[in-house]
C-alpha atoms as a PDB file:
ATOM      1  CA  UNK A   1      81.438 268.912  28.768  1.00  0.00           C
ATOM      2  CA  UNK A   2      81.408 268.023  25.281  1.00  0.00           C
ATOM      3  CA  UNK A   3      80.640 263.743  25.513  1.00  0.00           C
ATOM      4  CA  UNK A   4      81.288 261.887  22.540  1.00  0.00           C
ATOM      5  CA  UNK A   5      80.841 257.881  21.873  1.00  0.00           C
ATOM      6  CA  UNK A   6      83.594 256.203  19.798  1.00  0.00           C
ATOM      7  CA  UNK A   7      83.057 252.351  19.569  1.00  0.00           C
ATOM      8  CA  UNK A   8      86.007 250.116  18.595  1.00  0.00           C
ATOM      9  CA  UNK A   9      85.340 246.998  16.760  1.00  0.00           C
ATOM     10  CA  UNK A  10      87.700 244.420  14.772  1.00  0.00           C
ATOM     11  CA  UNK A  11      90.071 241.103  14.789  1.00  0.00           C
ATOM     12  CA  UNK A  12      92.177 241.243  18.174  1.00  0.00           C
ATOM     13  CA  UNK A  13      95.739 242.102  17.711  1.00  0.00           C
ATOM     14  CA  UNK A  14      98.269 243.771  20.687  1.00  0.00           C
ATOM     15  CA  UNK A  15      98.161 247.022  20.924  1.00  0.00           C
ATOM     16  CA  UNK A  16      94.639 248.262  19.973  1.00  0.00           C
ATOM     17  CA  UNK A  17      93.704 250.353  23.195  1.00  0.00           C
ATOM     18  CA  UNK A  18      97.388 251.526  23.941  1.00  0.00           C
ATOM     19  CA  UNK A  19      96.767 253.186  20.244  1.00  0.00           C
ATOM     20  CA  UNK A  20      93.859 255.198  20.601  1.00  0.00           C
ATOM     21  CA  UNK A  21      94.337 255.934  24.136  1.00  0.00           C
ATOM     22  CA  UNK A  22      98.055 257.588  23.213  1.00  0.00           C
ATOM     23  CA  UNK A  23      95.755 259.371  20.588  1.00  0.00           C
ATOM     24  CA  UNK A  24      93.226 260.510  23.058  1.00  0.00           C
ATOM     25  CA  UNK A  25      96.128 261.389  25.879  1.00  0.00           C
ATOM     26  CA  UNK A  26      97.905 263.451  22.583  1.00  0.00           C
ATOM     27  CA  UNK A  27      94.880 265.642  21.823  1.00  0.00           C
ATOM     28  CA  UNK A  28      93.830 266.039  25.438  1.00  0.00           C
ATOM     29  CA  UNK A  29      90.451 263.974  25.210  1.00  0.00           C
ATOM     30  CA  UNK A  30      89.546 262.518  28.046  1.00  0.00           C
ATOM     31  CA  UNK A  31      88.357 258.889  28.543  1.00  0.00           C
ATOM     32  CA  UNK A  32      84.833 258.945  31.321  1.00  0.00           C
ATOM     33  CA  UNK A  33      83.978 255.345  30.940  1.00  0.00           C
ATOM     34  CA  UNK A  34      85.296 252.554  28.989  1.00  0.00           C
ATOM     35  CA  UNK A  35      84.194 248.635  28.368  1.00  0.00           C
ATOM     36  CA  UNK A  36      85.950 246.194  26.324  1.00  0.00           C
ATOM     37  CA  UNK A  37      85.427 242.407  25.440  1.00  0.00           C
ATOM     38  CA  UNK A  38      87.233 240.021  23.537  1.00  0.00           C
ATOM     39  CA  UNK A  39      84.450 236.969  21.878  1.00  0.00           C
ATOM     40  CA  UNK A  40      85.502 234.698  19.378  1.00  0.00           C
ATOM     41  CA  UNK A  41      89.269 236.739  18.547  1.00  0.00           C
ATOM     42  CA  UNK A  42      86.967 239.814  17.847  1.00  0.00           C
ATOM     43  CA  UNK A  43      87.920 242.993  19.633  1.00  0.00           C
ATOM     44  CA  UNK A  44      85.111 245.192  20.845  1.00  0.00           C
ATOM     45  CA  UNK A  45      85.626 248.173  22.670  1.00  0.00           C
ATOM     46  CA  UNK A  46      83.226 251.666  23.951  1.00  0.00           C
ATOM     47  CA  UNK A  47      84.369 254.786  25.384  1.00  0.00           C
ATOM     48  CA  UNK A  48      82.558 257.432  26.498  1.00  0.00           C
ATOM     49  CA  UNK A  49      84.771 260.888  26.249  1.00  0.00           C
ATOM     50  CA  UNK A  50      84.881 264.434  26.702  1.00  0.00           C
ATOM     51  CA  UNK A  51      86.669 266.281  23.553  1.00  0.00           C
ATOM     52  CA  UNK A  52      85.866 269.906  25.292  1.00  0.00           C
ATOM     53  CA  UNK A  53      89.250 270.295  26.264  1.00  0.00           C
ATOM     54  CA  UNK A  54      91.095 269.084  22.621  1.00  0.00           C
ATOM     55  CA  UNK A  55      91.969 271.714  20.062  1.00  0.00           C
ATOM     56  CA  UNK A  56      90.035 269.251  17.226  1.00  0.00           C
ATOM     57  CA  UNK A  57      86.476 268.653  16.495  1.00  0.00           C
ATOM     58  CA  UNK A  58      84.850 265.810  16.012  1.00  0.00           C
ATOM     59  CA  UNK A  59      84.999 265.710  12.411  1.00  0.00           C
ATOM     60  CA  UNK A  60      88.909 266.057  12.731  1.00  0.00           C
ATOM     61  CA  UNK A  61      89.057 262.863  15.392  1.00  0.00           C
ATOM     62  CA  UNK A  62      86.743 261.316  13.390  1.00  0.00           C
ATOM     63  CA  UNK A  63      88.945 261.555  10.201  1.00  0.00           C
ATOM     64  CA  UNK A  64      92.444 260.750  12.535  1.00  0.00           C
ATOM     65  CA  UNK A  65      90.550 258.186  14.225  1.00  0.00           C
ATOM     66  CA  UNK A  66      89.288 256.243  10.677  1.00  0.00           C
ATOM     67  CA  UNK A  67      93.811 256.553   9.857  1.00  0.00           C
ATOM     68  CA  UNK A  68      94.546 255.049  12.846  1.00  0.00           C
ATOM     69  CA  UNK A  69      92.212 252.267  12.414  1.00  0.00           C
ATOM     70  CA  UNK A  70      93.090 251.278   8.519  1.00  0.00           C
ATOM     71  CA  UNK A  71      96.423 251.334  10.617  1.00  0.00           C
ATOM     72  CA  UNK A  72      96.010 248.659  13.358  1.00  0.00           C
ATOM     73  CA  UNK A  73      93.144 247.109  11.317  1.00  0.00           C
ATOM     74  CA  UNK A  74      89.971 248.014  12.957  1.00  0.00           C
ATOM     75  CA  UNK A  75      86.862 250.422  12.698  1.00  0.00           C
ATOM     76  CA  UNK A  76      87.036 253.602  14.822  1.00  0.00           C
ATOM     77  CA  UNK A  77      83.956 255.182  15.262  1.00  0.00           C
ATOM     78  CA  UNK A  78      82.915 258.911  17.000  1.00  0.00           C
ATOM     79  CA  UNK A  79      79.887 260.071  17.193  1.00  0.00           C
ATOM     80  CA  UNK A  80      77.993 262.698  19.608  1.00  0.00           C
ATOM     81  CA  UNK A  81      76.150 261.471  22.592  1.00  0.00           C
ATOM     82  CA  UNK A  82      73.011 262.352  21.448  1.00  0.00           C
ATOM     83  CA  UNK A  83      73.172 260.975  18.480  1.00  0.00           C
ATOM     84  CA  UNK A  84      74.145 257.392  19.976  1.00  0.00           C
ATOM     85  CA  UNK A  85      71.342 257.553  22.447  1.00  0.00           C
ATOM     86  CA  UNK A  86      68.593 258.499  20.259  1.00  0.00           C
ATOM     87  CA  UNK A  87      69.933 255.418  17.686  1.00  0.00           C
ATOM     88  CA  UNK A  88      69.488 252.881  20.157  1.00  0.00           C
ATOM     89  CA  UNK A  89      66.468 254.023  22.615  1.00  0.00           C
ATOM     90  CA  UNK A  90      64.017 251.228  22.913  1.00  0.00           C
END
């Protein structure tokens, strides 16, 4: 399994998670966990996926993911599991 953590975060508008989850359902990543909250009209959203399975690195999502969030208007980050936990251990 290849986990990877891609945070959403920007203004609320429709159609935020139906666009990166087409993205993720297009390129065969799979979504393991996801949270989501909505405070003030700011969008925040988590996911936890596996990429073994997609044809793309992360470096590749990474760079589709940063279009598609100019796009809808909203930061899209990836980054690699390890890399998220050992940024916010306590």
């Amino acid at each position: 399994m290849k986990k990877r953590i891609v945070t959403v975060v920007g203004k609320d508008s429709v159609g935020i998670i139906a666009k990166v989850c087409v993205y993720f359902a297009d390129n065969e990543i799979n979504i393991l966990d996801i949270t989501q909250t909505i405070v003030g009209g700011y969008f925040n959203m988590m996911m936890v996926v596996d990429i073994e399975k997609s044809s793309k690195g992360t470096a590749a999502i990474a760079s589709d993911l940063d279009k598609i969030g100019e796009e809808i208007g909203v930061q899209i980050k990836i980054q690699h599991e390890s890399i998220f936990e050992s940024m916010h251990r306590i």
